[in-house]
N, C-alpha and C. Protein backbone atom coordinates (compact mmCIF):
# COMPACT_ATOMS: atom_id res chain seq x y z
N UNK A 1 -42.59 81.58 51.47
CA UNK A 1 -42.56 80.49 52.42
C UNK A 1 -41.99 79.26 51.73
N UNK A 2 -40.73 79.17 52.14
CA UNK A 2 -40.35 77.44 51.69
C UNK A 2 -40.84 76.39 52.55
N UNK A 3 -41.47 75.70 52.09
CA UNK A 3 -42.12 74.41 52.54
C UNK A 3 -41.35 73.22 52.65
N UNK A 4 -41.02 72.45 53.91
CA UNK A 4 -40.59 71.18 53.81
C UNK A 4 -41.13 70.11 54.09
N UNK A 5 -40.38 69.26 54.01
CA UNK A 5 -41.53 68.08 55.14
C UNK A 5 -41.85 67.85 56.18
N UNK A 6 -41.06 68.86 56.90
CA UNK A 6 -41.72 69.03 58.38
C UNK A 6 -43.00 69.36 58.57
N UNK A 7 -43.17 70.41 57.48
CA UNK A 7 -44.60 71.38 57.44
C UNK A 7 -45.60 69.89 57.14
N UNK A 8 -45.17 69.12 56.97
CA UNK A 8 -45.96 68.58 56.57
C UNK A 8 -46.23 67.07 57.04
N UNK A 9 -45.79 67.13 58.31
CA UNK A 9 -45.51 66.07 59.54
C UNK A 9 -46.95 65.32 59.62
N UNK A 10 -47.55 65.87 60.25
CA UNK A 10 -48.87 66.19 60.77
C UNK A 10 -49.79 65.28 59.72
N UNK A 11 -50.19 65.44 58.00
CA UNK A 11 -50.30 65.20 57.16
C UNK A 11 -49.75 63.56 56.93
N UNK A 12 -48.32 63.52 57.20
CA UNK A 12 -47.74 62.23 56.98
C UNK A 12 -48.00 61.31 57.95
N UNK A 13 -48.27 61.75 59.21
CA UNK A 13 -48.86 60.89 60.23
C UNK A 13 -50.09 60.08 59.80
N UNK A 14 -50.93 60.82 59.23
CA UNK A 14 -52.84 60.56 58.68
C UNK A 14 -52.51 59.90 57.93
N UNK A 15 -51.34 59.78 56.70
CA UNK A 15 -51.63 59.16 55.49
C UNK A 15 -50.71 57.92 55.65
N UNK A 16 -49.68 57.75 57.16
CA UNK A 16 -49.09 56.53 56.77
C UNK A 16 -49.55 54.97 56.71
N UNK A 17 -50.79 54.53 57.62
CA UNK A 17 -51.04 53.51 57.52
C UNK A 17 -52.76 53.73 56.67
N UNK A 18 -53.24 54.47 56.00
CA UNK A 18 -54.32 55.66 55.17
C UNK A 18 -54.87 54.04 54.13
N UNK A 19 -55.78 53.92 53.92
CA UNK A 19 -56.43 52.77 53.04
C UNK A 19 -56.90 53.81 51.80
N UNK A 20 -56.76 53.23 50.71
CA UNK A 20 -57.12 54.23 49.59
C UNK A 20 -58.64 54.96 49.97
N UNK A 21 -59.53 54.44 50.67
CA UNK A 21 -60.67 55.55 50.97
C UNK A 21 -60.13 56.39 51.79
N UNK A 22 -59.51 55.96 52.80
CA UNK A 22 -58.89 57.04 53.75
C UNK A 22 -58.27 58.46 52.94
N UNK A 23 -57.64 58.03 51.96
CA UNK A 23 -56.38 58.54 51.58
C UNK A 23 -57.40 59.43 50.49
N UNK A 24 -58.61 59.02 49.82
CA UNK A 24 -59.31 59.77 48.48
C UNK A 24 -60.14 60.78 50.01
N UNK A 25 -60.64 60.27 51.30
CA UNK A 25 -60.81 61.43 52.07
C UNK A 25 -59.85 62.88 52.71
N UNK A 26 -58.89 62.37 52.71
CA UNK A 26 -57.87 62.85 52.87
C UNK A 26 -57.81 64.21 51.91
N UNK A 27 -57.75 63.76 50.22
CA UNK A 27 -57.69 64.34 49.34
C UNK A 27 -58.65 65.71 49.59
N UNK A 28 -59.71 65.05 49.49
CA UNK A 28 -61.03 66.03 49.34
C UNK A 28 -61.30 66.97 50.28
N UNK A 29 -60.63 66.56 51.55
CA UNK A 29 -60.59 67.89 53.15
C UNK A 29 -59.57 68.48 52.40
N UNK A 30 -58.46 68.65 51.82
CA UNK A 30 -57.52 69.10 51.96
C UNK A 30 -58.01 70.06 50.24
N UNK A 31 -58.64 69.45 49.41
CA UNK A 31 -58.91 70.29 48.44
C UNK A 31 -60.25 71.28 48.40
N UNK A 32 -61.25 70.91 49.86
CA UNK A 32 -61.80 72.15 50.26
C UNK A 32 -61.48 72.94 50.68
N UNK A 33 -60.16 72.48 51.91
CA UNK A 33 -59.66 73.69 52.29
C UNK A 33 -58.86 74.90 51.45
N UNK A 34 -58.16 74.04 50.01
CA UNK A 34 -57.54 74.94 49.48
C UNK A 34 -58.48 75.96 48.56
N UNK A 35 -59.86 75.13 48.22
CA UNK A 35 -60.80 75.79 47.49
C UNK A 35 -61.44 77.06 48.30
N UNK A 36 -61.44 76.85 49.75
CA UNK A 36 -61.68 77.99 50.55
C UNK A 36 -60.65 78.99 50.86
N UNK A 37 -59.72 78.86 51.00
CA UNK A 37 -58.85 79.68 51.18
C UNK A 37 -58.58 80.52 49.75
N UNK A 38 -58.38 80.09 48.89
CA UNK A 38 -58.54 80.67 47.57
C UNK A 38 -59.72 81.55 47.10
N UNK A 39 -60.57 81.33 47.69
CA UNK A 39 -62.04 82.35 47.59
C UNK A 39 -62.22 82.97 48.79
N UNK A 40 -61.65 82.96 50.01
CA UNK A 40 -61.10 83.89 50.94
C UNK A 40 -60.56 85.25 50.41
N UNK A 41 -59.04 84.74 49.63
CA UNK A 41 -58.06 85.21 48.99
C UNK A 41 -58.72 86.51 48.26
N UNK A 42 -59.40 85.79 46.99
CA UNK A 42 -59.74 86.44 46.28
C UNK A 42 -60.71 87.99 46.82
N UNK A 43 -61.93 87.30 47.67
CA UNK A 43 -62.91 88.40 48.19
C UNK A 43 -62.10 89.30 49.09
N UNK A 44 -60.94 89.20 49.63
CA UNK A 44 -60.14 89.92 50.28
C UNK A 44 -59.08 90.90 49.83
N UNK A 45 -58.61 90.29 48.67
CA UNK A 45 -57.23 90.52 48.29
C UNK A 45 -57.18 92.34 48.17
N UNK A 46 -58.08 92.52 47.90
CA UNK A 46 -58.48 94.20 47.50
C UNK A 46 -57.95 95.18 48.79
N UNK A 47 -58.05 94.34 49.82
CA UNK A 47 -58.14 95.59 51.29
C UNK A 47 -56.63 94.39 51.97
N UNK A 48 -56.11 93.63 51.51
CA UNK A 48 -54.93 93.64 52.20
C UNK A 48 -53.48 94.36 51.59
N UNK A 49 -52.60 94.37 52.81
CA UNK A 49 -51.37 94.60 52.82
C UNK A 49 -50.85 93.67 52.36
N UNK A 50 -49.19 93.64 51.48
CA UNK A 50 -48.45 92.72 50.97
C UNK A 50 -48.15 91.33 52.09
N UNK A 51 -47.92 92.09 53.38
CA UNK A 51 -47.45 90.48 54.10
C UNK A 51 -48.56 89.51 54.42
N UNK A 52 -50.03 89.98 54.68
CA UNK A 52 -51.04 89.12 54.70
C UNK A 52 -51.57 88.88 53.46
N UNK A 53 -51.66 89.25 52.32
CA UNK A 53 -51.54 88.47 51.23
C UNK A 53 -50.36 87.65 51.18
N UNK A 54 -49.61 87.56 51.08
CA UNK A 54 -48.60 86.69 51.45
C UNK A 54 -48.75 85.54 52.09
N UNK A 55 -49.22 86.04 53.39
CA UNK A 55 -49.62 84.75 54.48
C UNK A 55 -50.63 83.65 54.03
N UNK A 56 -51.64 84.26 53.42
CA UNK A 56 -52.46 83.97 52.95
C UNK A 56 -52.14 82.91 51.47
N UNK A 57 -51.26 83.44 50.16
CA UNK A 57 -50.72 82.35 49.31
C UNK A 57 -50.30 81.50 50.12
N UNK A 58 -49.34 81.65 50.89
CA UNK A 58 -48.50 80.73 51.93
C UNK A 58 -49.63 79.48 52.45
N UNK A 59 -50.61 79.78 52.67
CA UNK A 59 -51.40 79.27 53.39
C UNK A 59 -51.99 78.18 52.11
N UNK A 60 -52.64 78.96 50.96
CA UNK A 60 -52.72 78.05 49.44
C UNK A 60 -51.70 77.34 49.23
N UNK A 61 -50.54 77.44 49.13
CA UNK A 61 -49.27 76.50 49.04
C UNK A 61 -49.32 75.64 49.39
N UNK A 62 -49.54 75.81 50.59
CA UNK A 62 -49.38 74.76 51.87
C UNK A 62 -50.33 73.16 51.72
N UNK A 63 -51.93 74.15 51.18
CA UNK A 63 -52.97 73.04 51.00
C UNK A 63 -52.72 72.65 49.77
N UNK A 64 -52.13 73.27 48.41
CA UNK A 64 -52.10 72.60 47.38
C UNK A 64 -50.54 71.29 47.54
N UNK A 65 -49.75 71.50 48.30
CA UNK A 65 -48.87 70.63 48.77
C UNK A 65 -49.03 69.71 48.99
N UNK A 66 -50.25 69.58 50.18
CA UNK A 66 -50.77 68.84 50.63
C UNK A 66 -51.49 67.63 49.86
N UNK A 67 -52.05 68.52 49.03
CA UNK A 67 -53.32 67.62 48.39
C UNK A 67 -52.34 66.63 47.00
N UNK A 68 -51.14 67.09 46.24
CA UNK A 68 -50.47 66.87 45.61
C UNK A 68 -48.79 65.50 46.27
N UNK A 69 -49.02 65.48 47.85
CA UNK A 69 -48.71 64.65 48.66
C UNK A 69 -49.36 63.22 49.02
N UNK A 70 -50.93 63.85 48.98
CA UNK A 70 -51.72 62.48 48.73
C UNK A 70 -51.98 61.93 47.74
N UNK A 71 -52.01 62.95 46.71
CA UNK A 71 -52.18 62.43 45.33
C UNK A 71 -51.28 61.12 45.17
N UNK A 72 -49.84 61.59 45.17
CA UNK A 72 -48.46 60.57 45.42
C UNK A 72 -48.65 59.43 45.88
N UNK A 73 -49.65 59.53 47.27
CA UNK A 73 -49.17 58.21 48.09
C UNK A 73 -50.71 57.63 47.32
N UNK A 74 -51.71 57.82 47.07
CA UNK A 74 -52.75 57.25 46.37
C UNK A 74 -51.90 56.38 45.18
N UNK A 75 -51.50 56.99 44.26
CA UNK A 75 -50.49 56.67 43.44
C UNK A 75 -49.80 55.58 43.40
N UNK A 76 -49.12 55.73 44.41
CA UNK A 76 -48.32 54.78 44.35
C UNK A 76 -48.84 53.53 45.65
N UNK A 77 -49.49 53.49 46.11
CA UNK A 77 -50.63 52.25 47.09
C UNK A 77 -51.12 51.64 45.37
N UNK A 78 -52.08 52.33 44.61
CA UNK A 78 -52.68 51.88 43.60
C UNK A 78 -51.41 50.91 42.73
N UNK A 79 -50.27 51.36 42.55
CA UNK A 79 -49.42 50.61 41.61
C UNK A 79 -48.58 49.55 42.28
N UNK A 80 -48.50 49.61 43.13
CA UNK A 80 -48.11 48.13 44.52
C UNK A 80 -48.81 47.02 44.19
């Protein structure tokens, strides 16, 4: 799955006018979700097929993207 910034519209909407608490909440939904999906992954990985494992990294990608997107805009609000 190549990821662009479209995928990631949705995300940029929440974080554009985002106050650094907003934005450290932001973080932390988005790094449970990847912490869940990753221990999904794992307890599963045994009984899937290649394309839903697949779907499934795809899906980790997606949230570690995410969370590495806010990181950025935290980032750079803090050095302004």
């Amino acid at each position: 799955m190549d990821l662009n910034s479209w995928d990631y519209h949705e995300l940029g909407k929440e974080m554009r006018y985002a106050s650094i608490f907003k934005l450290l909440e932001l973080f932390k939904r988005e790094d449970e979700k990847y912490n869940s999906k990753c221990v999904e992954f794992v307890d599963i990985t045994k009984n899937l097929n290649k394309e839903d494992r697949q779907a499934i990294e795809d899906e980790c990608q997606f949230y570690e993207g995410s969370k590495l997107k806010i990181a950025l805009k935290i980032a750079e609000t803090l050095t302004k």
